[in-house]
Protein backbone atom coordinates (compact mmCIF):
# COMPACT_ATOMS: atom_id res chain seq x y z
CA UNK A 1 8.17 15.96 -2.03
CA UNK A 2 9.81 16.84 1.37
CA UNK A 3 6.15 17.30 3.17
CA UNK A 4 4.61 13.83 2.05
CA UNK A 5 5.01 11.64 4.87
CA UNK A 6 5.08 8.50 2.83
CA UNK A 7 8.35 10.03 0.90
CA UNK A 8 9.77 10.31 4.66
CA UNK A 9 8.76 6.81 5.21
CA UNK A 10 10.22 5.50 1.82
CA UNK A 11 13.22 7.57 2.08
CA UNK A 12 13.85 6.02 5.72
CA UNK A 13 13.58 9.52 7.05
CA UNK A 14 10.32 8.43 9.39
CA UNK A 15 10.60 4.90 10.78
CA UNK A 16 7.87 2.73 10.28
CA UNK A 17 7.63 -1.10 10.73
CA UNK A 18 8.78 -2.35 7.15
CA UNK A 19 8.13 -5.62 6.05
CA UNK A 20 9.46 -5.12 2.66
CA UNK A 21 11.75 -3.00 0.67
CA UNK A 22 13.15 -2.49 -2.89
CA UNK A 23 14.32 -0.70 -5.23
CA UNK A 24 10.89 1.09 -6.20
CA UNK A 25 8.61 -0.03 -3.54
CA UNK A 26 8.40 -0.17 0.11
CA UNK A 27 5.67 -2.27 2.23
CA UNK A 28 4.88 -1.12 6.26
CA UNK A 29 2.53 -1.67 8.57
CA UNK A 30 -0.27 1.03 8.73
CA UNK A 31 -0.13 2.65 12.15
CA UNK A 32 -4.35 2.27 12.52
CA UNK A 33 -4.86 -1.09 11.15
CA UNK A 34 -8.50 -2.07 10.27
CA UNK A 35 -7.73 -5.92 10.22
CA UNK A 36 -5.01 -8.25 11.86
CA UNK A 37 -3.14 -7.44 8.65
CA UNK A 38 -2.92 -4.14 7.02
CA UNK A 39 0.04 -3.21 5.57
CA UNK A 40 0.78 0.20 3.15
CA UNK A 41 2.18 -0.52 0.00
CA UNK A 42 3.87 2.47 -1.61
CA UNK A 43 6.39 3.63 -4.35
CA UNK A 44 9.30 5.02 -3.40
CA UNK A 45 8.58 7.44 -6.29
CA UNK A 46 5.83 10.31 -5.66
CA UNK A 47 2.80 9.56 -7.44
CA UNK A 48 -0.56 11.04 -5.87
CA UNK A 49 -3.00 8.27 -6.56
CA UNK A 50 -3.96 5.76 -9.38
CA UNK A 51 -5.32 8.87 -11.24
CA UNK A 52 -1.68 10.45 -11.92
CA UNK A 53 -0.61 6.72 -13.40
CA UNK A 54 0.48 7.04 -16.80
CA UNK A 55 1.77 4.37 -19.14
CA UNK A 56 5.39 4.84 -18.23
CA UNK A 57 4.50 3.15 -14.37
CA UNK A 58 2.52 0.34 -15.88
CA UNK A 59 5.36 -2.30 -14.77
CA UNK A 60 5.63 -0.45 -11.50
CA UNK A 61 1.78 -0.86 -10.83
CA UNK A 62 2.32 -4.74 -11.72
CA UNK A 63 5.27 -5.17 -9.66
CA UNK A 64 3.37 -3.48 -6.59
CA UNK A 65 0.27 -5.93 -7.26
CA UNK A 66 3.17 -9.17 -7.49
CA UNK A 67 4.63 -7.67 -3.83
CA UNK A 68 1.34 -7.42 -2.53
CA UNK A 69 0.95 -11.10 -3.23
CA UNK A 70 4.15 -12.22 -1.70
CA UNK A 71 3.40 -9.70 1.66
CA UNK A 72 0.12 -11.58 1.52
CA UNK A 73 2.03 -14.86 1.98
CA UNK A 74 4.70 -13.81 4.26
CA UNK A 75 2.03 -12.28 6.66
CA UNK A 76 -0.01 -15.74 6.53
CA UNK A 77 -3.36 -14.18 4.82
CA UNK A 78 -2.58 -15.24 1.24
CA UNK A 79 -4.83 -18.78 1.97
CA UNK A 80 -7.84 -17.45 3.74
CA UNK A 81 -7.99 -14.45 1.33
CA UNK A 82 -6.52 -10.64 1.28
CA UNK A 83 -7.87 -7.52 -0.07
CA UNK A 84 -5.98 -4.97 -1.93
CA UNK A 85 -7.31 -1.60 -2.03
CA UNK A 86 -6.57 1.69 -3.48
CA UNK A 87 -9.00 4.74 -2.10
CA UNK A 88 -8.35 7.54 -4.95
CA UNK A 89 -9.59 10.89 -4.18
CA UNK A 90 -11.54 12.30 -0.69
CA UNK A 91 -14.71 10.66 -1.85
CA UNK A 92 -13.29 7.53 -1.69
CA UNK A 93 -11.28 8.20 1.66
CA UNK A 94 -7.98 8.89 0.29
CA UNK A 95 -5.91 10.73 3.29
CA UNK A 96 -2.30 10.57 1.90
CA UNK A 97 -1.82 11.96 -1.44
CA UNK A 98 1.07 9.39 -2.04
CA UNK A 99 0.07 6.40 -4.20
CA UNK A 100 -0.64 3.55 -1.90
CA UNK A 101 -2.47 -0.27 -1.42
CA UNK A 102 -3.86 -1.27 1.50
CA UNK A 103 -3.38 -4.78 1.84
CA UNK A 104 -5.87 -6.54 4.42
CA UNK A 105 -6.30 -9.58 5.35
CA UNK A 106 -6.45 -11.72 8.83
CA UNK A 107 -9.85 -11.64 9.37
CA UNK A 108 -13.48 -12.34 7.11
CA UNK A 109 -13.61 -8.87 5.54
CA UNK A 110 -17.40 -7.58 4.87
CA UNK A 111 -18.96 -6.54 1.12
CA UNK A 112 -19.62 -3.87 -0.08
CA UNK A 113 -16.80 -2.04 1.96
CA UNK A 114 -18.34 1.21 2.69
């Protein structure tokens, strides 16, 4: 999907601050952050949100929650706690249709969220 910036980003086409990279996903640090740590977490593949998952990306939705956790670690938040988040939809604030995680951490983070 030429127009989907995260493609760009995953594709190397747009620079962004990458703080991991495989083969099928690629981790960056979101360009507003809303905590000392908030880094995207996206596949490299084009999937619009957690809706369009299907059983064929089930180890590719594990392997992004096992990268989150190592992020997590390598960005110092995995002791004090992290949140991973996936907004799905404009309801729930979704603003990329690109599959992606918010991980945030670095701060106490409030409940409920919004």
């Amino acid at each position: 999907m030429e127009a989907c910036i995260f493609c760009q980003i995953a594709s190397g086409e747009v620079p962004a601050t990458v703080v991991y990279r495989d083969q099928t996903v690629v981790a960056f640090r979101d360009l507003n952050p809303r905590a000392p740590c908030h880094v995207l977490l996206i596949p490299r593949a084009h999937i619009g949100s957690l809706v369009e998952l299907g059983a064929e990306q089930e180890a590719l939705a594990g392997h992004i929650v096992r990268i989150a956790s190592q992020v997590a670690s390598a960005e110092g938040v995995a002791e004090t706690g992290f949140r991973l988040v996936a907004n799905t939809g404009p309801d729930a604030g979704q603003s990329v249709d690109h599959l992606h995680f918010h991980l945030l951490g670095g701060r106490r983070l409030g409940w409920p969220p919004g």
